[in-house]
N, C-alpha and C. Protein backbone atom coordinates (compact mmCIF):
# COMPACT_ATOMS: atom_id res chain seq x y z
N UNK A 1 19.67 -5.85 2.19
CA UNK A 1 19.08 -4.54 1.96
C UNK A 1 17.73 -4.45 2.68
N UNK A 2 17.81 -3.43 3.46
CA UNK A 2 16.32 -2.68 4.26
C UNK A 2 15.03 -2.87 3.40
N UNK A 3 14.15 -3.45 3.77
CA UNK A 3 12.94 -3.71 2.98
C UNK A 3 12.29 -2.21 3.49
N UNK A 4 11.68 -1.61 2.24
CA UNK A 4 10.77 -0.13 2.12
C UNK A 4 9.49 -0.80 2.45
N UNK A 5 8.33 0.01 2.75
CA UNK A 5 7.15 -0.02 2.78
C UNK A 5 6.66 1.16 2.52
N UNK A 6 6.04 1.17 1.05
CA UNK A 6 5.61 2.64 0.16
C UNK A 6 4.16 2.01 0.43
N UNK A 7 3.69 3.59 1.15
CA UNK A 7 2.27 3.44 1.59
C UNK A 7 1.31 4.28 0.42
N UNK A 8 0.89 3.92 -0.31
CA UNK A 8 0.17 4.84 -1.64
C UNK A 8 -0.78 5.41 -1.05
N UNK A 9 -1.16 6.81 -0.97
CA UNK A 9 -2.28 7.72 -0.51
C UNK A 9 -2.26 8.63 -1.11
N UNK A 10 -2.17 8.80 -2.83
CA UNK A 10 -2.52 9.83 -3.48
C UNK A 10 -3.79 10.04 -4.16
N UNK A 11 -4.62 8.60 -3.73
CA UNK A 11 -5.61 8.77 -4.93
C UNK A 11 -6.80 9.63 -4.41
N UNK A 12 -7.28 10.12 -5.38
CA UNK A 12 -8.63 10.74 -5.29
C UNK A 12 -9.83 10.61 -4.20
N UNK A 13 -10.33 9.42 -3.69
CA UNK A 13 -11.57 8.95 -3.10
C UNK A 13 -12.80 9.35 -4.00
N UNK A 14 -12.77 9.87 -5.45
CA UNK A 14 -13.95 10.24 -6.00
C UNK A 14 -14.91 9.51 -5.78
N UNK A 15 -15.02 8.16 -5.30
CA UNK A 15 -15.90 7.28 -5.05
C UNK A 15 -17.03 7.75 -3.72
N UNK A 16 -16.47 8.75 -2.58
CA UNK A 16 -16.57 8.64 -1.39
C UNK A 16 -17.80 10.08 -1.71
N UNK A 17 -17.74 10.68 -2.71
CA UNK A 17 -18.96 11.70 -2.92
C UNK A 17 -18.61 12.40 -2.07
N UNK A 18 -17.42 13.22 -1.89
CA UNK A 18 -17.20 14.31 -0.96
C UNK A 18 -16.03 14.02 0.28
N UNK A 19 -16.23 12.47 0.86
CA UNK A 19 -15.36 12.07 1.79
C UNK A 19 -14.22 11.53 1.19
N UNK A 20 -13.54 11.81 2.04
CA UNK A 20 -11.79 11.17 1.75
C UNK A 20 -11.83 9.54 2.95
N UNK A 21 -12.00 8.40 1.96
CA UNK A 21 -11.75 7.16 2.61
C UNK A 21 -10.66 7.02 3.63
N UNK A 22 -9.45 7.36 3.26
CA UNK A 22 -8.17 7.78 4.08
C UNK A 22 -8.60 8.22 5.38
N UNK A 23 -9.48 9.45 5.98
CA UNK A 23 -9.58 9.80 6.71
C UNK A 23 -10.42 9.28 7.67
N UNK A 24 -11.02 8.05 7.33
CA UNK A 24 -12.15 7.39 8.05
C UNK A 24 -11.65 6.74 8.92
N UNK A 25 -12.27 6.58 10.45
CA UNK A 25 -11.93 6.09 11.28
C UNK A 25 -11.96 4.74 11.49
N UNK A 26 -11.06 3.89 11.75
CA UNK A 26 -10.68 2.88 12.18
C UNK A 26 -9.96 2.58 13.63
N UNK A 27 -10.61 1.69 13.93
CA UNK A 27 -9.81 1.55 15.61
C UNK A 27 -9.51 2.36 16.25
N UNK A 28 -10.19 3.98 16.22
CA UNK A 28 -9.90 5.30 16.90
C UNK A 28 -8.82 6.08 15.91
N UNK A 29 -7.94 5.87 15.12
CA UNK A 29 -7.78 6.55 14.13
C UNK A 29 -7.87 6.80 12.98
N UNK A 30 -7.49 8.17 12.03
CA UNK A 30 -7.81 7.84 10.69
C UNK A 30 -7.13 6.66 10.14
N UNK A 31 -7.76 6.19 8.76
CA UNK A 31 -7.02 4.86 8.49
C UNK A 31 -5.31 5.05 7.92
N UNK A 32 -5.88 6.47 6.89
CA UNK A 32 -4.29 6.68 7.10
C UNK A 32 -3.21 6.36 8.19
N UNK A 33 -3.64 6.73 9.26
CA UNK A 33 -2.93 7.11 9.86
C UNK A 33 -2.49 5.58 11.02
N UNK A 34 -3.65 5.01 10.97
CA UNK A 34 -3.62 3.90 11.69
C UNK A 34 -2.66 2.56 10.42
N UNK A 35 -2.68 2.73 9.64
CA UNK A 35 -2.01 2.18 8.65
C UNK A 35 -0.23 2.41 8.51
N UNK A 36 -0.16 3.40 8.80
CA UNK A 36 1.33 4.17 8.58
C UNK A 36 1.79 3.36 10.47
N UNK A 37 0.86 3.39 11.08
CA UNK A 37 1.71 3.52 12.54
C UNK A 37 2.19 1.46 12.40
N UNK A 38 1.01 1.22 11.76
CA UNK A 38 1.30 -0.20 11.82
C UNK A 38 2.42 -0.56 11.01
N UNK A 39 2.93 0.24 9.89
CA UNK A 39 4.28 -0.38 9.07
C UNK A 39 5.21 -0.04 9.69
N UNK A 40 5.48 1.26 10.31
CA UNK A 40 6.65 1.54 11.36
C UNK A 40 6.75 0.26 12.48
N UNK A 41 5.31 0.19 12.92
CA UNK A 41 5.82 -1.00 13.78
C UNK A 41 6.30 -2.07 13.77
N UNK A 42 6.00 -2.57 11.82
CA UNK A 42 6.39 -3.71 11.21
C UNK A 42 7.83 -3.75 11.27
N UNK A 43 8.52 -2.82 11.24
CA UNK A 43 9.58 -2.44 11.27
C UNK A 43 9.94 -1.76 9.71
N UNK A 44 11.23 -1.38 9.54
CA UNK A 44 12.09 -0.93 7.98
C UNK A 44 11.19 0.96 7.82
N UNK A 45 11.93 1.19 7.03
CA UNK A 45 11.18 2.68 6.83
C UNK A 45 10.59 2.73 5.49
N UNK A 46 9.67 3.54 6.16
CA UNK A 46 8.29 4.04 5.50
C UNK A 46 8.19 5.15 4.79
N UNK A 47 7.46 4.73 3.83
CA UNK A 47 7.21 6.33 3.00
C UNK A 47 5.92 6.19 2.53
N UNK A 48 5.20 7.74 2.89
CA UNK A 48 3.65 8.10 2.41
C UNK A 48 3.73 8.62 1.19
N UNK A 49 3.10 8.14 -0.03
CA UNK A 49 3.03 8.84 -1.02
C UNK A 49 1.62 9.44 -1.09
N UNK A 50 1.39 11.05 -1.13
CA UNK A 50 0.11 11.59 -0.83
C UNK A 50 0.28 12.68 -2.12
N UNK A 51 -1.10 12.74 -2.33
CA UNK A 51 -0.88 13.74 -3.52
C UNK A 51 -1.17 15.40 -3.23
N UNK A 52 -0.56 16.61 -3.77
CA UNK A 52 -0.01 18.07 -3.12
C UNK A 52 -1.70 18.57 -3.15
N UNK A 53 -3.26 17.76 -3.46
CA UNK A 53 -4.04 18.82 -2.72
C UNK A 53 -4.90 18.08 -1.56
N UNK A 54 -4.27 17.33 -0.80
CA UNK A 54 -4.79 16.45 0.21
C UNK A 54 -4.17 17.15 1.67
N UNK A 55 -4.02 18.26 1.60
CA UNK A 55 -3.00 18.67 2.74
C UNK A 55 -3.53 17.97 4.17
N UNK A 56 -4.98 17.87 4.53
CA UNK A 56 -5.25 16.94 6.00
C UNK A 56 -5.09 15.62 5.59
N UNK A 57 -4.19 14.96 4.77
CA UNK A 57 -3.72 13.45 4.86
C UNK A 57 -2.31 13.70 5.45
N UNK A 58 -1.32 14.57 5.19
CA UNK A 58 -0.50 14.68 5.51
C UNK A 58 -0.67 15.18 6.96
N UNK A 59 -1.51 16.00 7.38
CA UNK A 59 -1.22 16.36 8.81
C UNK A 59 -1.85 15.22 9.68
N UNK A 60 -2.59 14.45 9.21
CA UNK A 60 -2.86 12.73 10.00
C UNK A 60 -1.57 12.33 10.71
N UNK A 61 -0.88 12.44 9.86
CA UNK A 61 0.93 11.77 9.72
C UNK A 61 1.82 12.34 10.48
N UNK A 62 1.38 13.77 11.29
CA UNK A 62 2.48 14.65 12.25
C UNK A 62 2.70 13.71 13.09
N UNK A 63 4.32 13.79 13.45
CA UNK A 63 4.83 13.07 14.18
C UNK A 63 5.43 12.17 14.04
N UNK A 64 5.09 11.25 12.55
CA UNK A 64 5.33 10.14 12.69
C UNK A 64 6.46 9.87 11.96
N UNK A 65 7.46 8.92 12.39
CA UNK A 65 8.95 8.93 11.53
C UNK A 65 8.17 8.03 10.03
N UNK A 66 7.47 8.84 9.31
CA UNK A 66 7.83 8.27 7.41
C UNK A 66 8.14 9.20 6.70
N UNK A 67 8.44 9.16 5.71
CA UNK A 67 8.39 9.97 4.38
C UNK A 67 7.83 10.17 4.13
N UNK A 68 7.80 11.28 3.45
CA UNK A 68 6.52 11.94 2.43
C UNK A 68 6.85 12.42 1.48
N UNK A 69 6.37 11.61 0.31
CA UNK A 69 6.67 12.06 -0.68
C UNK A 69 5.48 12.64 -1.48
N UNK A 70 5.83 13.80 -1.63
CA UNK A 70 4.32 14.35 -3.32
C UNK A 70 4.53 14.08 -4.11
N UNK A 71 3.56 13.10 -4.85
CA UNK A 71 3.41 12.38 -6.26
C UNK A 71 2.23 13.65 -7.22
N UNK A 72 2.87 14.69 -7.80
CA UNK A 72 2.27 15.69 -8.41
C UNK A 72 1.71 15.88 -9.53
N UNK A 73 1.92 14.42 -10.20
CA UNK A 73 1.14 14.06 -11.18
C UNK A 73 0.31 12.84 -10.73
N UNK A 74 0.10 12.82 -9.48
CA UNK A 74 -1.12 11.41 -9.03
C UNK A 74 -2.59 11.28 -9.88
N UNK A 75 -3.08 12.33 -10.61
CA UNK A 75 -4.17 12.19 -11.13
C UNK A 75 -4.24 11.77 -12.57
N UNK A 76 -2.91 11.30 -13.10
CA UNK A 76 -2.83 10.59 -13.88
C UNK A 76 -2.67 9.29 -13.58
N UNK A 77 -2.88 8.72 -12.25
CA UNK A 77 -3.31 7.33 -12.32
C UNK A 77 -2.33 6.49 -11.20
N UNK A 78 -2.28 5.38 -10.90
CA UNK A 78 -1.67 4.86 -9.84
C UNK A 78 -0.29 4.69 -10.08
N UNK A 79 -0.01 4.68 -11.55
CA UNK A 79 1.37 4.14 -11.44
C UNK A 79 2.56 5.91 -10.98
N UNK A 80 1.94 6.74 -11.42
CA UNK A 80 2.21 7.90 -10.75
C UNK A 80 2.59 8.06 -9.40
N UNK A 81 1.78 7.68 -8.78
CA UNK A 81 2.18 7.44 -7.04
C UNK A 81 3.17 6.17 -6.93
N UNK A 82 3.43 5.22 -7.63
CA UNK A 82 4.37 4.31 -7.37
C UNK A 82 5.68 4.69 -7.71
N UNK A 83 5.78 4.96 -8.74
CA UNK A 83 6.77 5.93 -9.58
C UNK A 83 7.28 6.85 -8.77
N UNK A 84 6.69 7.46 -7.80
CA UNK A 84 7.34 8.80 -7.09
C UNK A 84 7.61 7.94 -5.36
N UNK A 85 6.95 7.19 -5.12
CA UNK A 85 6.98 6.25 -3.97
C UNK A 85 8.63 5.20 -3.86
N UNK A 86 8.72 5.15 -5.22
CA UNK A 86 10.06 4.13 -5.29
C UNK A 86 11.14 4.74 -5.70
N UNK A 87 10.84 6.45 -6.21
CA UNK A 87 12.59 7.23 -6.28
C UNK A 87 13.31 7.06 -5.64
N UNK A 88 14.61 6.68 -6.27
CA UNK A 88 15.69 6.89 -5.26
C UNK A 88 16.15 6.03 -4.43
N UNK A 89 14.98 5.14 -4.70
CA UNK A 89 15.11 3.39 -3.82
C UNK A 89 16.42 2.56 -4.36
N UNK A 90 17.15 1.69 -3.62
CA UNK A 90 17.95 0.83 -4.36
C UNK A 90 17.39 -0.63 -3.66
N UNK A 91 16.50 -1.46 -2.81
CA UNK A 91 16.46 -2.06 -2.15
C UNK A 91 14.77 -2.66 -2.42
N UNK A 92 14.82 -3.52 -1.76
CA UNK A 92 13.19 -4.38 -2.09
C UNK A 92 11.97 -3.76 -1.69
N UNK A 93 10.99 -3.48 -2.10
CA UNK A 93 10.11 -2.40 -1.32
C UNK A 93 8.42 -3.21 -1.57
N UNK A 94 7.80 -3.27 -0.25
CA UNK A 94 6.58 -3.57 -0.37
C UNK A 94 5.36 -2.35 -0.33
N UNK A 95 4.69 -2.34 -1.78
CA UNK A 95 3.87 -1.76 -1.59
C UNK A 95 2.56 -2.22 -1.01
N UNK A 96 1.77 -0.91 -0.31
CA UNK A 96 0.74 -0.83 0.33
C UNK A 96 -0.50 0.30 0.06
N UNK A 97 -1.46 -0.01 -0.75
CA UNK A 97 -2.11 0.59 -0.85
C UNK A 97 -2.83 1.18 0.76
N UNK A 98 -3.20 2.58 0.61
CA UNK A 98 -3.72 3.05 2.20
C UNK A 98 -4.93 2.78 2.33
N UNK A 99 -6.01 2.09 1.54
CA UNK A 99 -7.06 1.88 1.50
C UNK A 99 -7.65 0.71 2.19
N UNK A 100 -6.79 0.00 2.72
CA UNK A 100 -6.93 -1.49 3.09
C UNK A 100 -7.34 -1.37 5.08
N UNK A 101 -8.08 -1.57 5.52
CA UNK A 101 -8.44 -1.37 7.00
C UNK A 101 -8.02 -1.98 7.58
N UNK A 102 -8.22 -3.97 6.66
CA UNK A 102 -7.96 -4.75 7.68
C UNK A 102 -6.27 -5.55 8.24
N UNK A 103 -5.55 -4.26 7.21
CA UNK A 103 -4.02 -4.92 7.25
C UNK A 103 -3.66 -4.40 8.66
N UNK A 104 -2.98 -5.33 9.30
CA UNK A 104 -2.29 -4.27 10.77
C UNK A 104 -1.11 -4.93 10.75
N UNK A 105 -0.21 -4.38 12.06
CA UNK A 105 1.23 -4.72 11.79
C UNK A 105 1.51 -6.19 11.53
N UNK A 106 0.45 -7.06 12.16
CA UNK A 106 0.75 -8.62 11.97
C UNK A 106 1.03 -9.17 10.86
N UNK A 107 0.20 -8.62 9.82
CA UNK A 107 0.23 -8.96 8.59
C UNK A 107 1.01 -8.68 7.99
N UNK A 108 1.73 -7.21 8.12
CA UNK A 108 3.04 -6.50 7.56
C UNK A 108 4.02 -7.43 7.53
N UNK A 109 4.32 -7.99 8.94
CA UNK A 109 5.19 -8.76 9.47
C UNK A 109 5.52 -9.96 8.50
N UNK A 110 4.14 -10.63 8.47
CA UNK A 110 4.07 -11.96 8.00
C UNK A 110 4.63 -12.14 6.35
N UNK A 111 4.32 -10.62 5.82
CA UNK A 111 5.02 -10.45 4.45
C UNK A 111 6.30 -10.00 4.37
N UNK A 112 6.99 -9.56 5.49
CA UNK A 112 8.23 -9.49 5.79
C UNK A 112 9.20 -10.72 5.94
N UNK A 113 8.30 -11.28 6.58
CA UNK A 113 9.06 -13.14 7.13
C UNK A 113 9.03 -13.46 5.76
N UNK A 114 8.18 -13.54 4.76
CA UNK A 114 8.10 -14.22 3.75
C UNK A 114 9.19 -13.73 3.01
N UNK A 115 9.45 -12.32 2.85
CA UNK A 115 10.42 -11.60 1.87
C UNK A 115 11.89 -12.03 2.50
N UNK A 116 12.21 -12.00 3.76
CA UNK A 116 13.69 -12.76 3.96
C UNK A 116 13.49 -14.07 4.18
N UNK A 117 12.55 -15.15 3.52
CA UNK A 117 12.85 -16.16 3.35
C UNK A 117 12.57 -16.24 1.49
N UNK A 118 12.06 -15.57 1.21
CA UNK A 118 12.25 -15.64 -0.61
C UNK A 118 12.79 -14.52 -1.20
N UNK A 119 13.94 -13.72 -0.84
CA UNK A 119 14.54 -12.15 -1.48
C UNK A 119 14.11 -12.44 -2.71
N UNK A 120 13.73 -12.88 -3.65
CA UNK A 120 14.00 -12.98 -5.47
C UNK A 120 12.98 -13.23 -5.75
N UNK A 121 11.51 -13.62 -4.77
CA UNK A 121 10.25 -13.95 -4.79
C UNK A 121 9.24 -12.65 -4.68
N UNK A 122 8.00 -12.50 -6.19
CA UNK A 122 7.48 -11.29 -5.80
C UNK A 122 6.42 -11.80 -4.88
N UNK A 123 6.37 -11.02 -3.74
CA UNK A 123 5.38 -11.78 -2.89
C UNK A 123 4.03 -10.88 -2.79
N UNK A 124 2.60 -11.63 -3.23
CA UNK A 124 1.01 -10.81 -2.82
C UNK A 124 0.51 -11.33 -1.85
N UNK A 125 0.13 -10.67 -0.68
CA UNK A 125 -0.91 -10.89 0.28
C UNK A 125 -1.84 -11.48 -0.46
N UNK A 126 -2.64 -12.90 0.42
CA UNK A 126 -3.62 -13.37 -0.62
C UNK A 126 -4.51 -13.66 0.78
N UNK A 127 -6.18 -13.64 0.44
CA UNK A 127 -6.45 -14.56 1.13
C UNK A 127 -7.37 -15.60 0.50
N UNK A 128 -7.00 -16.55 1.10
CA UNK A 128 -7.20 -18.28 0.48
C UNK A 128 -6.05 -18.21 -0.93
N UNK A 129 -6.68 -18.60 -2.02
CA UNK A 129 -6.15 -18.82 -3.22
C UNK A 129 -5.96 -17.12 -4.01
N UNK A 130 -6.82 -16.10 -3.51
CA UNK A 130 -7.30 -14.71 -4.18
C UNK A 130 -6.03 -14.08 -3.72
N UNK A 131 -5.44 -13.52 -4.71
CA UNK A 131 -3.96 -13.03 -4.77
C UNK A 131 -5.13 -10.79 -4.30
N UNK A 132 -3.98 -10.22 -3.22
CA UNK A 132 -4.82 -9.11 -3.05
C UNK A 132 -3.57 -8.22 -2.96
N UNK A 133 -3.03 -7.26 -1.96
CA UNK A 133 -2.27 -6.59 -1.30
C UNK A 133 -1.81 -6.69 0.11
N UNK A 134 -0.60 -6.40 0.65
CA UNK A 134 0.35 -5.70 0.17
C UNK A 134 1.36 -6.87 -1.21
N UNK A 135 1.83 -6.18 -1.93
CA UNK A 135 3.19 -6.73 -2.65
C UNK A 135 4.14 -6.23 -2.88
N UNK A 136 4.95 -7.60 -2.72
CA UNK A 136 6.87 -6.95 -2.03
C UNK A 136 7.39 -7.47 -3.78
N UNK A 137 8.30 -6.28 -3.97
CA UNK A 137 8.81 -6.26 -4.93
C UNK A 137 10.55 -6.64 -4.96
N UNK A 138 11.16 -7.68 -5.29
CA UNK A 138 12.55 -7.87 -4.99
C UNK A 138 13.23 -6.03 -5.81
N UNK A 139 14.54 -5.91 -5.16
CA UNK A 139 15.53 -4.40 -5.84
C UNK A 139 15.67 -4.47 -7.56
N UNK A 140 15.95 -5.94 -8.10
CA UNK A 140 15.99 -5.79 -9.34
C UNK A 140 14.81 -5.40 -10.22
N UNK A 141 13.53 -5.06 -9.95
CA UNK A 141 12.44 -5.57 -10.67
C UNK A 141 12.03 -3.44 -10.86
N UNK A 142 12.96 -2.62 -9.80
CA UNK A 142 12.49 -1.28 -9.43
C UNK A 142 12.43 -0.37 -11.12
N UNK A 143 13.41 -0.87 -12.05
CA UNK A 143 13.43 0.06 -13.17
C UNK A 143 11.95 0.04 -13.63
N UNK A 144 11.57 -1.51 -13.58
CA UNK A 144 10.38 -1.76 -14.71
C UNK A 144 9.61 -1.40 -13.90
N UNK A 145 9.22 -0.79 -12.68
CA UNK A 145 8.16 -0.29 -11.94
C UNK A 145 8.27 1.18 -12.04
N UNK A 146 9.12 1.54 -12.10
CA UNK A 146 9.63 3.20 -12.71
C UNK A 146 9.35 3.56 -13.90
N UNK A 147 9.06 2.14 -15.03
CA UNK A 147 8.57 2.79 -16.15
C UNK A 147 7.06 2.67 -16.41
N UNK A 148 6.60 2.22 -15.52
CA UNK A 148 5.25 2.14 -15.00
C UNK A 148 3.90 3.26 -15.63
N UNK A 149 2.72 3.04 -16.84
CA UNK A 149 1.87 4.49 -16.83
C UNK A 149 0.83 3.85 -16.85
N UNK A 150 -0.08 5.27 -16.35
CA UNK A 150 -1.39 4.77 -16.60
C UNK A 150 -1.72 4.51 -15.41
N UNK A 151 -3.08 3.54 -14.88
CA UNK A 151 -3.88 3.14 -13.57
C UNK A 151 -3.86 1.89 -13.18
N UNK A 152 -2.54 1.30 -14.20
CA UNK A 152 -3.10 -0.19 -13.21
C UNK A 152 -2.12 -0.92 -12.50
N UNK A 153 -1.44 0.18 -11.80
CA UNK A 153 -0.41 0.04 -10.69
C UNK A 153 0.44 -0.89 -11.42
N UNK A 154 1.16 -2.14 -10.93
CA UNK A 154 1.99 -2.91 -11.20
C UNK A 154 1.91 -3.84 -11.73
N UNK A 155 0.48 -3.91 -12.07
CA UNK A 155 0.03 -5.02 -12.90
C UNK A 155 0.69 -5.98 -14.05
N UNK A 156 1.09 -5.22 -15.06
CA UNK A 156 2.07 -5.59 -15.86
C UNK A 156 3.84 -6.29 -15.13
N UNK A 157 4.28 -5.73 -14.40
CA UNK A 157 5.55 -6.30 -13.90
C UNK A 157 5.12 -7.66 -13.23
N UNK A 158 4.00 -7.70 -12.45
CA UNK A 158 3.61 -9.13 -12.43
C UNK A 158 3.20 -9.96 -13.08
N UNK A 159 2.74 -9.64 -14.11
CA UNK A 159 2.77 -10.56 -15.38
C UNK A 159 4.00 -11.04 -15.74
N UNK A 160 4.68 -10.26 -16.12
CA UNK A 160 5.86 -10.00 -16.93
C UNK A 160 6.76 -11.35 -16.17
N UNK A 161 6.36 -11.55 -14.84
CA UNK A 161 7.87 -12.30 -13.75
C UNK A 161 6.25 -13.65 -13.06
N UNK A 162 5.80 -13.81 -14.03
CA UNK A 162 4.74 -14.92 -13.07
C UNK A 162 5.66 -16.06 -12.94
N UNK A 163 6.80 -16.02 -13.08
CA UNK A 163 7.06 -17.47 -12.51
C UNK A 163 7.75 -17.20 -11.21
N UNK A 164 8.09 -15.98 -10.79
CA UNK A 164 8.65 -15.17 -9.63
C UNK A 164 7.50 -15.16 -8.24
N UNK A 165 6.20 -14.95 -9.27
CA UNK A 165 4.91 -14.62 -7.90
C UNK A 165 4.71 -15.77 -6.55
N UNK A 166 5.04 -15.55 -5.20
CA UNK A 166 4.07 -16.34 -4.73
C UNK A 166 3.34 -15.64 -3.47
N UNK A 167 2.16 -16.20 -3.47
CA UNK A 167 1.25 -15.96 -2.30
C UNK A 167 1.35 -15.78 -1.21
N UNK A 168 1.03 -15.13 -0.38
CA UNK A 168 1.47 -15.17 1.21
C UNK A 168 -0.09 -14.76 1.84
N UNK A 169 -0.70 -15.56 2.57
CA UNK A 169 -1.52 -15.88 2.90
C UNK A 169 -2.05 -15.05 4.73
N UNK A 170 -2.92 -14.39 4.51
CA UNK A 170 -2.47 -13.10 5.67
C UNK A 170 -4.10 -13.63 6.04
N UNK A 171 -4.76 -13.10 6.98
CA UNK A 171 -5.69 -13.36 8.14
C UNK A 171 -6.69 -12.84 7.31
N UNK A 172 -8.15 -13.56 7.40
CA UNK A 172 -8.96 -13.29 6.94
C UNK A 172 -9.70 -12.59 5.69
N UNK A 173 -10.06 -11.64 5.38
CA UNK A 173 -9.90 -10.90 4.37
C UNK A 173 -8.87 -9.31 4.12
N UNK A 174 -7.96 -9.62 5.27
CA UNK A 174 -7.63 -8.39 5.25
C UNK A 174 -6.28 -8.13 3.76
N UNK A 175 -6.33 -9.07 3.18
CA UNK A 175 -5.35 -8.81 1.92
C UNK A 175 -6.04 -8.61 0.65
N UNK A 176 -7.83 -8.57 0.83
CA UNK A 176 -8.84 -8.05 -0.04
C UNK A 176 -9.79 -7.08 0.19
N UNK A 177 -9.67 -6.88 1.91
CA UNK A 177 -11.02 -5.43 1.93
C UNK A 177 -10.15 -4.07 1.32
N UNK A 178 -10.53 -3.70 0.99
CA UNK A 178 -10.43 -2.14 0.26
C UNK A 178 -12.24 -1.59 0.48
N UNK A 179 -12.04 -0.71 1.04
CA UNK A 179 -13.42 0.56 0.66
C UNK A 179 -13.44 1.49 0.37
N UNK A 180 -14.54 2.02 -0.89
CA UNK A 180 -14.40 2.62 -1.89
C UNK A 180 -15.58 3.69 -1.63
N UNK A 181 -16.72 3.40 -1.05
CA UNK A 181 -17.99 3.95 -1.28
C UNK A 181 -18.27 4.32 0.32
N UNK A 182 -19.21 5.50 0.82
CA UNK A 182 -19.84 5.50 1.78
C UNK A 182 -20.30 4.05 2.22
N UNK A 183 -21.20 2.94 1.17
CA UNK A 183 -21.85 1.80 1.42
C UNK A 183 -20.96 1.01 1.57
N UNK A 184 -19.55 1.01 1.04
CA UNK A 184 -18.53 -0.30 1.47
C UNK A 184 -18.34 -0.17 2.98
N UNK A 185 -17.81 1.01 2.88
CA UNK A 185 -17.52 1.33 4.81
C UNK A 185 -19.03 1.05 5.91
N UNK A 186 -20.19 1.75 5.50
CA UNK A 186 -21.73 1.10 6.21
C UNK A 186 -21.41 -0.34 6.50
N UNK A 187 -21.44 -1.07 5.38
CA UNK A 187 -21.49 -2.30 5.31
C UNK A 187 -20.44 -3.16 6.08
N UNK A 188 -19.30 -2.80 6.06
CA UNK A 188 -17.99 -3.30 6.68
C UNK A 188 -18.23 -2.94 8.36
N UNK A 189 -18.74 -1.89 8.43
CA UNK A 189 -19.11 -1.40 9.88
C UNK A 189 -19.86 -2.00 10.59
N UNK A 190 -20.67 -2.72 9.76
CA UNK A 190 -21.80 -3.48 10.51
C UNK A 190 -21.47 -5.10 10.80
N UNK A 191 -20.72 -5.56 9.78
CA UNK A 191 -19.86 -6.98 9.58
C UNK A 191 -18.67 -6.94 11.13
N UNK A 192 -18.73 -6.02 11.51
CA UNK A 192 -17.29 -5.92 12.40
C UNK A 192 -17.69 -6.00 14.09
């Protein structure tokens, strides 16, 4: 079965005081957008989960062969966007939060290699020992991610299967940067 890559981009940016993190430039494009081109390249198909009042996240995305799905209750929290990200799925799907800069297709890849050498293994991008994002979810595990509420994404289903979890170990920090604030991105800008 076709491994998914559900790209989560419904959340808010309330952090960003006006800016949408998503839209910040990276490597000449938005990150959205530079994010989505890199899972297509990873290969398997893609789906954007964006929430219905973000309409310039979705037009980042013209052109590009993913899905789009509207998660229309996203402001009730992350598991909302996962929940609407994995309808309809029957097959193993790695999620990807869109917030992450430093993931590019290499890394996609490398959690791909890992998933057809462990199908039954939940696999987290880690770097060193620090368990981060993306994580590939085997097809059986999709109900209990469907019954998913609240904000703390998948948290619980990985509990639930810790003897299932293992690490996959991706380049530098890119399976822990996330930026949240005008000052995360300053700061990351200047590190680079």
């Amino acid at each position: 079965m076709l491994l998914t890559t559900v790209i989560l981009a419904a959340g808010a940016s309330s952090r960003m005081r006006g800016g949408d993190k998503l839209l910040e430039v990276v490597e000449g494009q938005p990150l959205l957008r530079r994010l989505a081109e890199a899972a297509i390249r990873a290969g398997g198909p893609v789906r954007v989960v964006l929430p219905a009042d973000r309409p310039e996240r979705q037009a980042v995305l013209k052109g590009l062969a993913v899905g789009i799905v509207i998660a229309r209750d996203a402001a009730s929290g992350m598991s909302a966007s996962l929940r609407a990200g994995i309808a309809g799925l029957d097959g193993p799907v790695m999620i990807l939060p869109a917030d992450m800069p430093e993931l590019d297709q290499e890394a996609l890849r490398q959690m791909q290699a890992a998933q057809s050498a462990a199908p039954e293994a939940i696999l987290r991008g880690a770097s060193g020992d620090t368990p981060g994002h993306p994580v590939i979810f085997p097809a059986d595990l999709l109900p209990e991610l469907a019954r998913l509420n609240g904000d703390e994404g998948a948290r619980a289903v990985i509990a639930a299967h810790r003897g299932r979890l293992r690490l996959v170990p991706l380049p530098g920090r890119a399976a822990l940067t996330d930026l949240d604030t005008p000052e995360d991105w300053a700061l990351w800008r200047q590190g680079r």
